[in-house]
N, C-alpha and C. Protein backbone atom coordinates (compact mmCIF):
# COMPACT_ATOMS: atom_id res chain seq x y z
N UNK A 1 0.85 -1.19 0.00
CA UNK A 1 0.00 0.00 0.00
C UNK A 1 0.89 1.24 0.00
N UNK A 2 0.45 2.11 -0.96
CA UNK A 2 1.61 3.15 -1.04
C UNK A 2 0.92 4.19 -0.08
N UNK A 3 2.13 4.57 0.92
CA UNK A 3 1.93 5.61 2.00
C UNK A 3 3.05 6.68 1.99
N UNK A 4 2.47 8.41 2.12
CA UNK A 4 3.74 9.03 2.32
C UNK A 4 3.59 9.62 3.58
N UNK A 5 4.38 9.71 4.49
CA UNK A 5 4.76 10.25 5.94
C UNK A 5 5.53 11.64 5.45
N UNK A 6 4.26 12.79 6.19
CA UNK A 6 5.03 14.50 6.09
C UNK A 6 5.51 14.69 7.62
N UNK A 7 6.31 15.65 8.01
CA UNK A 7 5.86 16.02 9.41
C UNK A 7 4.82 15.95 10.17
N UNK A 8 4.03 16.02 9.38
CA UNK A 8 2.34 16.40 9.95
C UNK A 8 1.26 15.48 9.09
N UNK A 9 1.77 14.93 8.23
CA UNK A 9 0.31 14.50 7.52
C UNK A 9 0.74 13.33 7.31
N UNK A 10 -0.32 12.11 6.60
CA UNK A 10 -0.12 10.83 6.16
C UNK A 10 -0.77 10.77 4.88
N UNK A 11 0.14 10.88 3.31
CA UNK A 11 -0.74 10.28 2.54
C UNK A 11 -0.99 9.24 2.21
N UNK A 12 -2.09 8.29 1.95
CA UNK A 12 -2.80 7.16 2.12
C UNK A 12 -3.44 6.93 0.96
N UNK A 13 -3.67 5.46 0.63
CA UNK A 13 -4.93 5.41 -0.20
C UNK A 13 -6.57 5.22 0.37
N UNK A 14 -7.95 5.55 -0.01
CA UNK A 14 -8.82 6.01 0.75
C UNK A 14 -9.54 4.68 1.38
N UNK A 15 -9.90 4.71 1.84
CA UNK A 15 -10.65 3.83 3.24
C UNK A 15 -12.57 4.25 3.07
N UNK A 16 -13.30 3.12 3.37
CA UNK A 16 -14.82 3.71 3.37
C UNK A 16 -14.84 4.64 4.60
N UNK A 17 -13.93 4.81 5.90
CA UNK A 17 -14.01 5.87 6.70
C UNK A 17 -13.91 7.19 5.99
N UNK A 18 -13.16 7.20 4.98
CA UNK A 18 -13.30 8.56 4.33
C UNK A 18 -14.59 9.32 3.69
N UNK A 19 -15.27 8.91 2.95
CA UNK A 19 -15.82 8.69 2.22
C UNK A 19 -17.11 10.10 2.93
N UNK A 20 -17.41 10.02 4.18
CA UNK A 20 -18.41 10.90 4.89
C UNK A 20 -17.60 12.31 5.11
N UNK A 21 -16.52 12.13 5.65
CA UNK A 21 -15.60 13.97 5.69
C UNK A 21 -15.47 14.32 4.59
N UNK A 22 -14.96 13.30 3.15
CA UNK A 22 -14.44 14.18 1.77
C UNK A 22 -15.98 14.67 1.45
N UNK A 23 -17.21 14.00 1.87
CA UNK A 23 -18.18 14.52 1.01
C UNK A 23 -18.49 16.19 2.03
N UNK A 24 -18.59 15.66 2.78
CA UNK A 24 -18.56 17.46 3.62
C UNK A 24 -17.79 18.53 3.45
N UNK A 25 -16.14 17.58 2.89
CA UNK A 25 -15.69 18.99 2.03
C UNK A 25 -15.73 19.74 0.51
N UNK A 26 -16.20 18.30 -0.11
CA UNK A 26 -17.06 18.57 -0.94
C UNK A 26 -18.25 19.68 -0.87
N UNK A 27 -19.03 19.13 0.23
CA UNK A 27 -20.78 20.15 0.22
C UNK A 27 -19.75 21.28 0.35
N UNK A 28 -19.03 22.11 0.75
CA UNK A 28 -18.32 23.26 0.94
C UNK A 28 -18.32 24.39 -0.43
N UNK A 29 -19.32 25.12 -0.45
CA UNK A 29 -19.26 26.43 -1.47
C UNK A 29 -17.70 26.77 -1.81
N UNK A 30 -17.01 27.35 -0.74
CA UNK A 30 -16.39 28.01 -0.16
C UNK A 30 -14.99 26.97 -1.35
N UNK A 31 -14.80 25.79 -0.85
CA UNK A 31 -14.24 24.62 -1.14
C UNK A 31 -13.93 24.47 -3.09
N UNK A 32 -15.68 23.99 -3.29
CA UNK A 32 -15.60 23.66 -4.43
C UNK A 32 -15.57 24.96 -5.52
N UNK A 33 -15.34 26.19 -4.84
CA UNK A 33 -15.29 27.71 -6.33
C UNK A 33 -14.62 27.36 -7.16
N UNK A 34 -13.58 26.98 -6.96
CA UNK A 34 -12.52 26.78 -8.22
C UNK A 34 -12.23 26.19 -8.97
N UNK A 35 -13.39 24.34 -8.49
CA UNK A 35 -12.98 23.06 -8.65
C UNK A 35 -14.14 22.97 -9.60
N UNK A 36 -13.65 22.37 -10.79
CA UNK A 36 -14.65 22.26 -12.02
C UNK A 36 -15.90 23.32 -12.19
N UNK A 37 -17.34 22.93 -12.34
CA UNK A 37 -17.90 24.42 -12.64
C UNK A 37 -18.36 24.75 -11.44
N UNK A 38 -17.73 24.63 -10.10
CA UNK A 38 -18.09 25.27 -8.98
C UNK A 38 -19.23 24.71 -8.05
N UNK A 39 -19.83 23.73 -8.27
CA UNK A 39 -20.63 23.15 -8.15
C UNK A 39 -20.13 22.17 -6.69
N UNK A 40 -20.88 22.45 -5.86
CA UNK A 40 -20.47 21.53 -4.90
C UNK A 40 -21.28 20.07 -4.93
N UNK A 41 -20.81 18.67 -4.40
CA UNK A 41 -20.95 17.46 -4.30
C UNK A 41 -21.21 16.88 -3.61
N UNK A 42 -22.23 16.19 -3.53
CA UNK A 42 -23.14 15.25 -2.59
C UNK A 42 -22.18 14.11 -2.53
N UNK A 43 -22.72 12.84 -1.09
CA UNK A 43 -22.05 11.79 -0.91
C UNK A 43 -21.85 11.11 -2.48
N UNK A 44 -23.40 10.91 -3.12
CA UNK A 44 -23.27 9.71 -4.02
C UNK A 44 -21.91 10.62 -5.17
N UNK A 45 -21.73 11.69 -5.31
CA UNK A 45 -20.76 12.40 -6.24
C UNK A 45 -19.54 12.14 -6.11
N UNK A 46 -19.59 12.49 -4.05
CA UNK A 46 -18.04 12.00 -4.00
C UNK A 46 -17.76 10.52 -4.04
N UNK A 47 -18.37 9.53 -3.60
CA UNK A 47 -18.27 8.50 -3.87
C UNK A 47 -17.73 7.81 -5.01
N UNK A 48 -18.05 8.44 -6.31
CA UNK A 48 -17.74 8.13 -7.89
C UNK A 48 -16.32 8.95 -7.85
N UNK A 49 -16.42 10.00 -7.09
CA UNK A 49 -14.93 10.77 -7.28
C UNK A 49 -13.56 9.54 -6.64
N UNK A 50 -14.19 9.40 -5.28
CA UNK A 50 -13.03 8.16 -4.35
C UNK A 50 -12.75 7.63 -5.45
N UNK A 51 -14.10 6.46 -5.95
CA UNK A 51 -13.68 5.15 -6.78
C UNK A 51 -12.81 5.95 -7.91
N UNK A 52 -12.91 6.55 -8.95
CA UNK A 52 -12.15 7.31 -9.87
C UNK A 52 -10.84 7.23 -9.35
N UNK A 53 -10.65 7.93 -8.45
CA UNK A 53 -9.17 8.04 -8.32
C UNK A 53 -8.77 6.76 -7.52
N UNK A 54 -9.25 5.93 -7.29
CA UNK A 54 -8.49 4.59 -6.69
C UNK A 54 -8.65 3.68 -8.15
N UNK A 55 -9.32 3.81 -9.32
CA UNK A 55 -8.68 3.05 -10.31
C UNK A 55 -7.92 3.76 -11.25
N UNK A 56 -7.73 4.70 -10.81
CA UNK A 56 -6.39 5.26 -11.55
C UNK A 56 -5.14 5.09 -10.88
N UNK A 57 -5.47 4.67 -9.46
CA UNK A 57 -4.24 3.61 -9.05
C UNK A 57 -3.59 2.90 -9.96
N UNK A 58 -5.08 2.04 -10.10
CA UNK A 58 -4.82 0.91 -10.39
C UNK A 58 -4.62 1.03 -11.83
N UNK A 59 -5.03 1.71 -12.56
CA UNK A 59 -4.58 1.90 -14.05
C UNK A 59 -3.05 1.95 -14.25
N UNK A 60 -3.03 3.38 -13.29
CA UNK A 60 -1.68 4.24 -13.87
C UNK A 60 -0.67 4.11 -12.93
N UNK A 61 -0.76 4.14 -11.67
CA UNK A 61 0.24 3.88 -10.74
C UNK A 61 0.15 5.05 -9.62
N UNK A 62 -0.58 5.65 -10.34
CA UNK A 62 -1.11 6.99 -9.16
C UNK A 62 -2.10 6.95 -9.39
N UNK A 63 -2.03 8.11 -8.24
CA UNK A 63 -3.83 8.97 -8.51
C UNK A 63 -3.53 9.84 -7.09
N UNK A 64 -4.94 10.27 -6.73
CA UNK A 64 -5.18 11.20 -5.61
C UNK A 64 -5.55 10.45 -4.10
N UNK A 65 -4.31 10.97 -3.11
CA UNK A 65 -4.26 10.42 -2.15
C UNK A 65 -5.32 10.93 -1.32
N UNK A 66 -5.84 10.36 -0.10
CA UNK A 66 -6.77 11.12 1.33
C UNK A 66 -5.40 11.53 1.87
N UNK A 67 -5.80 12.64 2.49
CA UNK A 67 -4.19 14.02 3.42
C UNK A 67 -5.13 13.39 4.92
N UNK A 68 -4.29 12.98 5.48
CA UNK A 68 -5.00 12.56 6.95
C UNK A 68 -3.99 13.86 7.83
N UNK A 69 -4.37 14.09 9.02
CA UNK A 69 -3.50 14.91 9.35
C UNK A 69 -2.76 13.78 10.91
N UNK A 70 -1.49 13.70 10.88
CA UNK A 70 -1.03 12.72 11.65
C UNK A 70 -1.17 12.66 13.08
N UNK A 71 -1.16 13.76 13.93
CA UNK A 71 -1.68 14.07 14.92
C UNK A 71 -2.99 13.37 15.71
N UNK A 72 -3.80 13.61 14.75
CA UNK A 72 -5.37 13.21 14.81
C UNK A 72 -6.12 12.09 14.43
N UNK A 73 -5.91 12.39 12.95
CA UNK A 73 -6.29 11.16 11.94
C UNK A 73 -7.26 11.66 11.54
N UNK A 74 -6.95 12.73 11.95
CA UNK A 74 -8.36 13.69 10.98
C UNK A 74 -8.43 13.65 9.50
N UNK A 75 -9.67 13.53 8.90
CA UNK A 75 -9.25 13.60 7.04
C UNK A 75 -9.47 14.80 6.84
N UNK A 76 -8.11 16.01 5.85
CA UNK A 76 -7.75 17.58 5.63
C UNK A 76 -8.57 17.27 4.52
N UNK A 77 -8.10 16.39 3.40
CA UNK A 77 -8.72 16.43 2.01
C UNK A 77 -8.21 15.63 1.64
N UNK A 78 -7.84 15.69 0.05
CA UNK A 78 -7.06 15.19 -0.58
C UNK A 78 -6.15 15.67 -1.20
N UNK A 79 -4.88 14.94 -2.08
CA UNK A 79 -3.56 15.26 -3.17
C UNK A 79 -2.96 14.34 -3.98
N UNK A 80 -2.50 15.02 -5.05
CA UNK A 80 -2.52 13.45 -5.96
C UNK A 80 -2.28 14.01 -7.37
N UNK A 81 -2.00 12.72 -8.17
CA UNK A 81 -1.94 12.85 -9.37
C UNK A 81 -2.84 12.78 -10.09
N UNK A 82 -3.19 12.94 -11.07
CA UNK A 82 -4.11 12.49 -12.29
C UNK A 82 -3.80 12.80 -13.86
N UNK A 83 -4.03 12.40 -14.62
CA UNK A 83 -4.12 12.30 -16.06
C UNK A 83 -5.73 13.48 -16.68
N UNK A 84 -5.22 14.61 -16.65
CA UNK A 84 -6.21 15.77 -16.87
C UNK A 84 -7.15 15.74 -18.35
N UNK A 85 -7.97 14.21 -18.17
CA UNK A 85 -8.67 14.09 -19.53
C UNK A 85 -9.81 15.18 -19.98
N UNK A 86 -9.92 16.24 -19.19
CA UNK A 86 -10.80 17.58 -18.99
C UNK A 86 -9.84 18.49 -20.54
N UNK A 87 -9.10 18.37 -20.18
CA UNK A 87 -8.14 19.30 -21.22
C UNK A 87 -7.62 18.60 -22.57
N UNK A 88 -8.00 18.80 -23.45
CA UNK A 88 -7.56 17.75 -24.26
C UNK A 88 -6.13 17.94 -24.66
N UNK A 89 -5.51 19.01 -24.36
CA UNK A 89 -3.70 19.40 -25.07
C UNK A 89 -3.41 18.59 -23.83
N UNK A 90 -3.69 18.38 -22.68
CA UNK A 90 -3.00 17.97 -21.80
C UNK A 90 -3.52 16.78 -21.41
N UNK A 91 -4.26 15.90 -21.84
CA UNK A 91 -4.68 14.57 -21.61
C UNK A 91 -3.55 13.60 -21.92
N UNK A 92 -2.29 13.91 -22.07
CA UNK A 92 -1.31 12.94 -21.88
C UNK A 92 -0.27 13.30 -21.19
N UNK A 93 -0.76 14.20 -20.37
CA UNK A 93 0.04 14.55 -19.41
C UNK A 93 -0.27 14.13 -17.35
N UNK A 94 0.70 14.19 -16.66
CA UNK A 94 0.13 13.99 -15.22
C UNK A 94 0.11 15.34 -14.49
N UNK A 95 -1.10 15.66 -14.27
CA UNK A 95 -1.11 16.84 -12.98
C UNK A 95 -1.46 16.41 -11.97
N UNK A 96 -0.62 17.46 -10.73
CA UNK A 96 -0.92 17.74 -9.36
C UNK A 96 -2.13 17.97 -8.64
N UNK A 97 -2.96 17.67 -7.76
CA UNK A 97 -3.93 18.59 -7.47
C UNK A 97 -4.08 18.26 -5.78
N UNK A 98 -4.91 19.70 -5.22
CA UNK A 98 -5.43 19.30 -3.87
C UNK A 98 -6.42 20.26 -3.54
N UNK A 99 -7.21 19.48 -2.61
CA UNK A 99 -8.43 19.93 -1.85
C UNK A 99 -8.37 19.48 -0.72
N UNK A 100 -8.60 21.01 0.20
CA UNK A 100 -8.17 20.39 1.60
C UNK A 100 -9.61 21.24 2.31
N UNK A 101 -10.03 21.12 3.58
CA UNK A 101 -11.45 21.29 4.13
C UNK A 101 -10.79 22.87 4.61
N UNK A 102 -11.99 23.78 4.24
CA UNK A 102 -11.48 24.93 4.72
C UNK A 102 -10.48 25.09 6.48
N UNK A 103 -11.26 24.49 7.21
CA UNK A 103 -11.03 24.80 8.32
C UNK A 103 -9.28 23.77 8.45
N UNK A 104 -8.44 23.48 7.33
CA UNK A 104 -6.96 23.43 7.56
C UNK A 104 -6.36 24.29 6.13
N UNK A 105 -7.11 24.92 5.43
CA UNK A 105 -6.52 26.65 5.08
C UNK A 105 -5.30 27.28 5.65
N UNK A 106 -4.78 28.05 4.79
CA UNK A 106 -3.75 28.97 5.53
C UNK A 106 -3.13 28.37 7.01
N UNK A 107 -2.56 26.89 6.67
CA UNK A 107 -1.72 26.16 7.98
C UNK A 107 -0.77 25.62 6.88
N UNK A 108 -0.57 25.61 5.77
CA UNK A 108 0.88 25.43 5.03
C UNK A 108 0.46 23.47 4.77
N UNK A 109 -0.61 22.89 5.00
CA UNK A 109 -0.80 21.39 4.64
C UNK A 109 -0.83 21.36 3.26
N UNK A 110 -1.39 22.59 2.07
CA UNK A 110 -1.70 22.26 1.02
C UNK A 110 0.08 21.92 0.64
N UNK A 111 0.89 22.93 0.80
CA UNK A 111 2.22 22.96 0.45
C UNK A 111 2.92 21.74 0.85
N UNK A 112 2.58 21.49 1.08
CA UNK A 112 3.26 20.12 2.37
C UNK A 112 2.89 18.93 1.94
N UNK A 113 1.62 18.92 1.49
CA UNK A 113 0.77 17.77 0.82
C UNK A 113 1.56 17.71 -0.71
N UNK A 114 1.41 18.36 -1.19
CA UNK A 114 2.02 19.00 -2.67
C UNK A 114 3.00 18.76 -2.94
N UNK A 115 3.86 19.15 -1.72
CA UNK A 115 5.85 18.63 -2.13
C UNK A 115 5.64 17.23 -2.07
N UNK A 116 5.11 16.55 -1.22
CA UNK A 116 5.12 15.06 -1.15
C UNK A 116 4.46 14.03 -2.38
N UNK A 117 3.72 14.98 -2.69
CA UNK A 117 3.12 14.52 -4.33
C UNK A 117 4.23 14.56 -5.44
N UNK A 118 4.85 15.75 -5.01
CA UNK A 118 5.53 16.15 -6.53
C UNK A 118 6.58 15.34 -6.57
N UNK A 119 7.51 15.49 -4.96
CA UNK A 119 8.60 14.55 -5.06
C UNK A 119 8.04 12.90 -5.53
N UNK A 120 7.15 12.74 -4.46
CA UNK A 120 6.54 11.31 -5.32
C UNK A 120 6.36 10.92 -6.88
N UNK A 121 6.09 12.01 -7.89
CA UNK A 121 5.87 11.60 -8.74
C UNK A 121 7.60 11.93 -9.71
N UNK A 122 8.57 12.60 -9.28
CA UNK A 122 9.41 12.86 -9.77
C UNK A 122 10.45 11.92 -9.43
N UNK A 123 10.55 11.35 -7.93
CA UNK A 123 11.00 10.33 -7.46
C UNK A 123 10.83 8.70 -7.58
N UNK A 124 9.95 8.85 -6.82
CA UNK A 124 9.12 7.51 -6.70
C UNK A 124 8.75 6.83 -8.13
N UNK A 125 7.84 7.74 -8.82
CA UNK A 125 7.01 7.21 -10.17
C UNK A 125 8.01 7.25 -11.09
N UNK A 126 9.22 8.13 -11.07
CA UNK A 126 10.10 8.26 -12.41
C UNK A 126 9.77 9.01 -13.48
N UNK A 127 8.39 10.22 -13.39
CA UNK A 127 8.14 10.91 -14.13
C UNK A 127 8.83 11.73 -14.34
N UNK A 128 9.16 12.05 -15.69
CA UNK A 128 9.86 13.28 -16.07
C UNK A 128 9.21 14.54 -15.48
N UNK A 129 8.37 14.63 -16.36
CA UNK A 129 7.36 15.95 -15.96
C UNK A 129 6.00 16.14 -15.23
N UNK A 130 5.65 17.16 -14.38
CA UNK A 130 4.16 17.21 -13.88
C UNK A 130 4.23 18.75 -14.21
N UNK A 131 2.59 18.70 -14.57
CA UNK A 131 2.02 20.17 -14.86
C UNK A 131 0.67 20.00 -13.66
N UNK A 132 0.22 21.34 -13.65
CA UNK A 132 -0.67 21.71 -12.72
C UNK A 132 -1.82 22.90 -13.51
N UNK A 133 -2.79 22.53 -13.38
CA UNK A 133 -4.21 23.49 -14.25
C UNK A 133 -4.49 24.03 -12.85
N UNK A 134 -4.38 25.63 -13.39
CA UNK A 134 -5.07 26.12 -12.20
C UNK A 134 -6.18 27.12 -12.98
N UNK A 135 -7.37 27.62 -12.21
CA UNK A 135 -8.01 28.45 -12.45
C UNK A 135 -7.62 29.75 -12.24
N UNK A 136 -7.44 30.39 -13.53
CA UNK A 136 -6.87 32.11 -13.31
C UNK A 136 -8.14 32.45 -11.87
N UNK A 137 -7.07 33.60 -11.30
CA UNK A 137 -7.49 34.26 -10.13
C UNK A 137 -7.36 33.43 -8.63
N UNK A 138 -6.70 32.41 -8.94
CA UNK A 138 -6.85 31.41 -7.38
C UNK A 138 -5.81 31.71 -6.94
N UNK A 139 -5.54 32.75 -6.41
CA UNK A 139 -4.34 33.02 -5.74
C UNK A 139 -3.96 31.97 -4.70
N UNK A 140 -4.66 31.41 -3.89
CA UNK A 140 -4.21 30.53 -3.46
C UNK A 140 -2.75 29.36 -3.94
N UNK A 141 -3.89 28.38 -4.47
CA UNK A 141 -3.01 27.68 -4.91
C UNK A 141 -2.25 28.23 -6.07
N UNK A 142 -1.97 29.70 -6.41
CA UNK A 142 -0.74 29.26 -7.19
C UNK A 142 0.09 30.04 -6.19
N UNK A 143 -0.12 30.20 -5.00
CA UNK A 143 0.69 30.69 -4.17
C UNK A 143 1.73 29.33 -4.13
N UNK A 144 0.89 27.82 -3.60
CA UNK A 144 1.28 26.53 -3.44
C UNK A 144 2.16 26.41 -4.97
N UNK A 145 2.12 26.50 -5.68
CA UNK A 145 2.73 26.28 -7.39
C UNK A 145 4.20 27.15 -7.45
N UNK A 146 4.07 28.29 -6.68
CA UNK A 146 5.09 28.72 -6.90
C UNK A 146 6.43 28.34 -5.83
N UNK A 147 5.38 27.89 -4.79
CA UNK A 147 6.63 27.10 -3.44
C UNK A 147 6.77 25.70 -4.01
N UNK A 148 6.07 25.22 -4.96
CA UNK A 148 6.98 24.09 -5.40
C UNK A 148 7.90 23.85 -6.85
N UNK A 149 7.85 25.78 -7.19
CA UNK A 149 8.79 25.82 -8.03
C UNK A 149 8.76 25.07 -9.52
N UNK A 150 6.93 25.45 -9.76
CA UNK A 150 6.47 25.10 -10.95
C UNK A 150 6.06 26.57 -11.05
N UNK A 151 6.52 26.79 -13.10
CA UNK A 151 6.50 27.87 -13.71
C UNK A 151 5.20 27.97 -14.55
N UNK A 152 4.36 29.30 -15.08
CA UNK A 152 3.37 29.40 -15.83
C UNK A 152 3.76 28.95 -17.26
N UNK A 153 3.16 27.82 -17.45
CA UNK A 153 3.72 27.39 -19.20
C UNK A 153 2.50 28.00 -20.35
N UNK A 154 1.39 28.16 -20.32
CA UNK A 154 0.58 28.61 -21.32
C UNK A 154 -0.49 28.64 -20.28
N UNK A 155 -1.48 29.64 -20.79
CA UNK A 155 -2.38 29.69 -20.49
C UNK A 155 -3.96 28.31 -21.52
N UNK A 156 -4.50 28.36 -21.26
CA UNK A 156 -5.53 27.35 -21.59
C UNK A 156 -7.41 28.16 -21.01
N UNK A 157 -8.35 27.70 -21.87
CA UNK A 157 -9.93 28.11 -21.42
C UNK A 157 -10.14 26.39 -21.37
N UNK A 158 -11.32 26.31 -20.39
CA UNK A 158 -11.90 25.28 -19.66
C UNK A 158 -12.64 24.92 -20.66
N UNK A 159 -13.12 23.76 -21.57
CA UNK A 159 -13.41 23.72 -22.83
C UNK A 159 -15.19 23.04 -22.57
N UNK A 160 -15.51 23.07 -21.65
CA UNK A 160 -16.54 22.52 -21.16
C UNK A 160 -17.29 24.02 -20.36
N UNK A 161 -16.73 24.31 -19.03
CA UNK A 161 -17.48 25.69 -18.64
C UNK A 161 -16.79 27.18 -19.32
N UNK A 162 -15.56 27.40 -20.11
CA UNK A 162 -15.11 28.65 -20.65
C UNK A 162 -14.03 29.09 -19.75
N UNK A 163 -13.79 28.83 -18.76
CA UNK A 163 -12.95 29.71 -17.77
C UNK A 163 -11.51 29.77 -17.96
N UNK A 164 -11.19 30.67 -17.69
CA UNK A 164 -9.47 31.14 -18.41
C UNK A 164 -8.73 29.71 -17.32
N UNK A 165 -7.45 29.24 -18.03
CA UNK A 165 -6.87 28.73 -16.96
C UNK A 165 -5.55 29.07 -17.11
N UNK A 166 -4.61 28.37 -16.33
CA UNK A 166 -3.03 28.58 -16.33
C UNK A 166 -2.58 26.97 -16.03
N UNK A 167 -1.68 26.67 -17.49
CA UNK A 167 -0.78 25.24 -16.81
C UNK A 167 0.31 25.75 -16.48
N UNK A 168 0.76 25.47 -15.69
CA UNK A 168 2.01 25.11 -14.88
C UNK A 168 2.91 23.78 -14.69
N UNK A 169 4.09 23.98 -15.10
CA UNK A 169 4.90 22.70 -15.17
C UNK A 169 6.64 22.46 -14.36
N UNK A 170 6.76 21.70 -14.43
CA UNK A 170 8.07 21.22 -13.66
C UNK A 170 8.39 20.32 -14.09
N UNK A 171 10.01 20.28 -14.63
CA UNK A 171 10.29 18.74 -15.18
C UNK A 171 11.40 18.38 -14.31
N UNK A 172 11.89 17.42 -14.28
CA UNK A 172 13.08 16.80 -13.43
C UNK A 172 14.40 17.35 -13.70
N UNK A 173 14.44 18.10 -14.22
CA UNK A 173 15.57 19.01 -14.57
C UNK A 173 15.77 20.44 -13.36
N UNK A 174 14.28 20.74 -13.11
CA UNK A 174 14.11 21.93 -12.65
C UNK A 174 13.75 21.54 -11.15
N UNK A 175 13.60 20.10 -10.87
CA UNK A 175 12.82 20.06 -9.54
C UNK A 175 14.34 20.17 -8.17
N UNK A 176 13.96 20.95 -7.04
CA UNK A 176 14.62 20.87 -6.07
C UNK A 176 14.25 20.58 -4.64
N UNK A 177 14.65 18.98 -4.54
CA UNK A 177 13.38 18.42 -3.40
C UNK A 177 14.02 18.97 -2.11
């Protein structure tokens, strides 16, 4: 079972214990603005989301981990890889992503979650490259993009809802774990 140990967090693959907190951070307005057309997600939604990314385990060798926080065992969110079949220039590529429950915001887990992804996939997986789709205006996470020392490569529109985006990339040339 692939596990990564942060200072503070455990990434994991997901458990049916998860399954009731990701959907609550899901129901989260606040949460889902940025994440596809903004639309927040009921249990049966997230449910199809878990399974999704646990057979892209099993497909690809990644996917999107549950962020437990180690202390507690609280579930933050999630982080992870995926294959961005949303975008079609970039559907043969692997991006980064995370969603974490507002209330562990601005505590530095997204960054933390993120390096452990990236090194994972630059390390661990042997990927050359990871890019990251962000939604123009999320200052947030490209606050997280720029502490892991991924650059703006082209901009991109959301080809399904319209919305401007920004890829961002890092190849193993450029990464400094």
């Amino acid at each position: 079972m692939t596990e990564i140990r942060t200072p503070r967090l455990v990434l994991r693959r997901w458990t049916d214990d998860d399954l009731a907190p990701m959907a609550d951070i899901n129901a989260d307005p606040g949460v889902m603005r940025w994440i596809g057309d903004g639309s927040v997600l009921g249990l049966e939604q997230t449910a199809e989301e878990i399974e999704g990314w646990e057979e892209e385990w099993d497909d690809e060798g990644f996917g999107v981990f549950a962020v437990e926080l180690l202390g507690s065992g609280e579930l933050a969110g999630c982080a992870g890889l995926s294959v961005p079949g949303f975008l079609p220039e970039a559907e043969h590529e692997v991006a980064i992503s995370w969603r974490l429950g507002r209330q562990y915001w601005g505590q530095g887990y997204a960054s933390e979650a993120a390096h452990a992804v990236l090194e994972f996939a630059l390390q661990d997986r042997g990927l050359d490259r990871v890019i990251a789709i962000n939604r123009l205006g999320h200052e947030a996470s490209e606050n997280v993009l720029r502490k892991l020392g991924m650059a703006v490569e082209r901009e991109a529109t959301h080809p399904e809802w319209g919305h401007a985006l920004t890829v961002h990339s890092i190849d193993l040339t450029e990464y400094q774990a």
